[in-house]
N, C-alpha and C. Protein backbone atom coordinates (compact mmCIF):
# COMPACT_ATOMS: atom_id res chain seq x y z
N UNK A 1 1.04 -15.22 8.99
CA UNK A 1 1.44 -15.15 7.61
C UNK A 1 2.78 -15.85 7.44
N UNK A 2 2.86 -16.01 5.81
CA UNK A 2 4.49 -17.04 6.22
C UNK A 2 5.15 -16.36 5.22
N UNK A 3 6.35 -16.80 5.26
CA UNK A 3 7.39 -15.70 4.31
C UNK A 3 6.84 -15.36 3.08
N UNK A 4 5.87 -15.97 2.11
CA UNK A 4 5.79 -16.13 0.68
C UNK A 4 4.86 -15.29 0.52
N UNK A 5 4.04 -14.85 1.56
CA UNK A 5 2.90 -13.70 1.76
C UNK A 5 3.54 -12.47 1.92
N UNK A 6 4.31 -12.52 2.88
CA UNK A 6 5.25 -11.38 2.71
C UNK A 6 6.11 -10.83 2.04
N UNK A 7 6.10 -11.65 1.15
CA UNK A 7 7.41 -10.85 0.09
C UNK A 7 5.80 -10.68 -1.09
N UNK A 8 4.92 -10.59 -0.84
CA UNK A 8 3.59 -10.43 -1.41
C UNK A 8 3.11 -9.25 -1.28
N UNK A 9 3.01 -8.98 -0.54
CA UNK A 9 2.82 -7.55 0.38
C UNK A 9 4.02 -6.56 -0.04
N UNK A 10 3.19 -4.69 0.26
CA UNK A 10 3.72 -4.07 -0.02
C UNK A 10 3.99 -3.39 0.70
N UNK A 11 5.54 -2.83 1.16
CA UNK A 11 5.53 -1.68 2.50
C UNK A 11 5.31 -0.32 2.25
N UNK A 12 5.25 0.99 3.04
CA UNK A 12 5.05 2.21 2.90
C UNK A 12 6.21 2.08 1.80
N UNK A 13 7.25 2.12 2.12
CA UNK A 13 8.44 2.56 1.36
C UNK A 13 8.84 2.35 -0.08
N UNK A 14 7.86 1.04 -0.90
CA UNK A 14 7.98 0.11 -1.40
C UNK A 14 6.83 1.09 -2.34
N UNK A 15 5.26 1.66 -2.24
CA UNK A 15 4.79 1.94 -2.45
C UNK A 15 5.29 3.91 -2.68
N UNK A 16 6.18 4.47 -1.75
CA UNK A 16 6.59 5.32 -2.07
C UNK A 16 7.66 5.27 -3.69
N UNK A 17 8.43 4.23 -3.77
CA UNK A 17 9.43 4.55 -4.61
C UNK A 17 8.72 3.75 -6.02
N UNK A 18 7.57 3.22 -5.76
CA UNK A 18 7.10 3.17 -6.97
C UNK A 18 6.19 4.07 -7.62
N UNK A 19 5.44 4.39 -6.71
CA UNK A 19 4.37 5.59 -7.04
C UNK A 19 4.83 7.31 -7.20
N UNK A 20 5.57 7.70 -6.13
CA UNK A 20 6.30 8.57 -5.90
C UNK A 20 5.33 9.27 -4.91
N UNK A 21 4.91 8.58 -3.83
CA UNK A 21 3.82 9.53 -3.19
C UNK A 21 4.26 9.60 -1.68
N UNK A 22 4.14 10.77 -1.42
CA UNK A 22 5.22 10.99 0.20
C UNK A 22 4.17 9.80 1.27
N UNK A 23 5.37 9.03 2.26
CA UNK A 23 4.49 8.26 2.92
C UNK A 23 3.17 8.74 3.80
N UNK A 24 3.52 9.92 4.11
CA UNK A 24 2.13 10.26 4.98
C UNK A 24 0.62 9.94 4.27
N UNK A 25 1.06 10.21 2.80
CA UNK A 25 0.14 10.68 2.01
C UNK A 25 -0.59 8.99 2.12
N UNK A 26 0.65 7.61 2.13
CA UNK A 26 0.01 6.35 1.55
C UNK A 26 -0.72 5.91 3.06
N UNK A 27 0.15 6.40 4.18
CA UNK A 27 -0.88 6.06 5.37
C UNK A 27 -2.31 6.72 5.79
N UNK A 28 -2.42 7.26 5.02
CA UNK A 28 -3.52 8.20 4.98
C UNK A 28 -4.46 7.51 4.07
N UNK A 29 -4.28 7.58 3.03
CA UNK A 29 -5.02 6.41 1.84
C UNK A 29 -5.22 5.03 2.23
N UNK A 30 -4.03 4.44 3.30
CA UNK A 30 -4.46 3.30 3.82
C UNK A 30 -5.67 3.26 4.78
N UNK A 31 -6.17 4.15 5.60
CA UNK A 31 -6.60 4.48 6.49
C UNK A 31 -8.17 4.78 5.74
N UNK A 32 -8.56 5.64 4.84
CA UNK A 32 -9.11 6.08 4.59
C UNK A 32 -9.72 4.80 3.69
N UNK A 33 -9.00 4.06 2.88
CA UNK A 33 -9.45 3.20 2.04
C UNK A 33 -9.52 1.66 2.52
N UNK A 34 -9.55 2.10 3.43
CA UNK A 34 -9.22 0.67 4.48
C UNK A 34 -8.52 -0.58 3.87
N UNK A 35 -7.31 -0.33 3.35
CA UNK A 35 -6.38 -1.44 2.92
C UNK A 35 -5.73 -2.63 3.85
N UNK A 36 -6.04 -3.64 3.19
CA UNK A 36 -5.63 -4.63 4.32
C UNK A 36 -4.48 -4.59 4.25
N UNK A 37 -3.83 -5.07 5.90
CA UNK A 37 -2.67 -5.10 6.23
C UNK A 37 -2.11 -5.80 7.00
N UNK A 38 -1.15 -6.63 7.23
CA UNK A 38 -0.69 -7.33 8.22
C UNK A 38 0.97 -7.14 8.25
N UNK A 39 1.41 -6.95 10.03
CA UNK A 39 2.64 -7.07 10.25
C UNK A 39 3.35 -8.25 9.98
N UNK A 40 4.58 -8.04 9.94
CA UNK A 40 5.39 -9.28 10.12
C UNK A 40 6.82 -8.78 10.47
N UNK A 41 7.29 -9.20 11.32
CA UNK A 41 8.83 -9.24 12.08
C UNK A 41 8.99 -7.38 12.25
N UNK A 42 7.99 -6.44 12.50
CA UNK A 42 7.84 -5.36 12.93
C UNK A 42 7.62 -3.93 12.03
N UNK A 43 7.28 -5.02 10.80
CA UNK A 43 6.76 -4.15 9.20
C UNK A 43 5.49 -4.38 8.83
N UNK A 44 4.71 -3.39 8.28
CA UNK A 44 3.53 -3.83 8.00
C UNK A 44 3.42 -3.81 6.29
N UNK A 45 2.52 -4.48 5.91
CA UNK A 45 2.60 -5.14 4.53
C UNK A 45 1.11 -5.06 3.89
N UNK A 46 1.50 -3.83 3.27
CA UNK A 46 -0.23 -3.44 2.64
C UNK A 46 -0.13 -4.42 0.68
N UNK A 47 -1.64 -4.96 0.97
CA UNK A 47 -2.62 -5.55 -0.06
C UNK A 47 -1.85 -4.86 -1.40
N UNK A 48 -1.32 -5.53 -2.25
CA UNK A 48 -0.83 -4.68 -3.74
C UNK A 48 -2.29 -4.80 -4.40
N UNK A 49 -3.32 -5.62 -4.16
CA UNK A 49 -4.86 -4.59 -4.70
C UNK A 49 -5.25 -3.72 -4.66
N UNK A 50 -5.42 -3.70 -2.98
CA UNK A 50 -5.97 -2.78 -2.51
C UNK A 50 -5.07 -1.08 -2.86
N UNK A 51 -3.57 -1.35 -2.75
CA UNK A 51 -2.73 -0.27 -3.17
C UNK A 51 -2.99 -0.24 -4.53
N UNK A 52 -3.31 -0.42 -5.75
CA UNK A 52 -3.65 -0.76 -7.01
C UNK A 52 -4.47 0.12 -7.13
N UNK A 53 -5.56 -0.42 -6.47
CA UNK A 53 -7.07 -0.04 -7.07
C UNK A 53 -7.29 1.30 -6.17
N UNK A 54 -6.97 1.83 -5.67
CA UNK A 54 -6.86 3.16 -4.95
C UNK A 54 -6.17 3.92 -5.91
N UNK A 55 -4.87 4.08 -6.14
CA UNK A 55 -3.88 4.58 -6.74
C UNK A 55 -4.38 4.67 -8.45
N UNK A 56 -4.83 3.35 -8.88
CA UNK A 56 -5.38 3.54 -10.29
C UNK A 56 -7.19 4.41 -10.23
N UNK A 57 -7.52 4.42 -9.30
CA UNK A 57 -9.02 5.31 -9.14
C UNK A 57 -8.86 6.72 -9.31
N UNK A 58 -7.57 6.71 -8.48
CA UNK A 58 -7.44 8.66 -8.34
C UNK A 58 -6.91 8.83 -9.05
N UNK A 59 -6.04 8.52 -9.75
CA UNK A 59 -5.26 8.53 -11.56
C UNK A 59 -6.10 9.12 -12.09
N UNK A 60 -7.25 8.12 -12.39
CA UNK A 60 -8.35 8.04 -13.40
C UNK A 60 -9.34 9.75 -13.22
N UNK A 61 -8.91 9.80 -11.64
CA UNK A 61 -10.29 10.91 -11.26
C UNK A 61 -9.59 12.16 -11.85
N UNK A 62 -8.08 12.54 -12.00
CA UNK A 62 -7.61 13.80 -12.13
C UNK A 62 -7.79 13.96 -13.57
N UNK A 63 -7.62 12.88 -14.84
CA UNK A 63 -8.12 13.35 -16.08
C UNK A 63 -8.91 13.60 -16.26
């Protein structure tokens, strides 16, 4: 991957302070929802779709 992908990508932490969802909770959803992911320089960098469309599904499921 090259820098411009990575600043593309979203980290646990990145996804915590926008969503407000404790990280266990987003590695768990990553796992479960099989979000793509790739490291870079010793961070991993989850899909802002795939974090999207997870996050906007279960939104949708609690109303």
């Amino acid at each position: 991957m090259n820098r411009r992908n990575a600043l593309a990508g979203l980290t646990a932490d990145d996804i915590a302070s926008i969503w407000r969802i404790p990280k266990g909770t987003i590695y768990r959803y990553a796992h479960t929802y099989r979000w793509r992911r790739y490291t870079q320089t010793g961070r991993a960098y989850y899909h802002p779709e795939d974090v999207t469309t997870t996050i906007d599904g279960l939104t949708r499921e609690e109303h």
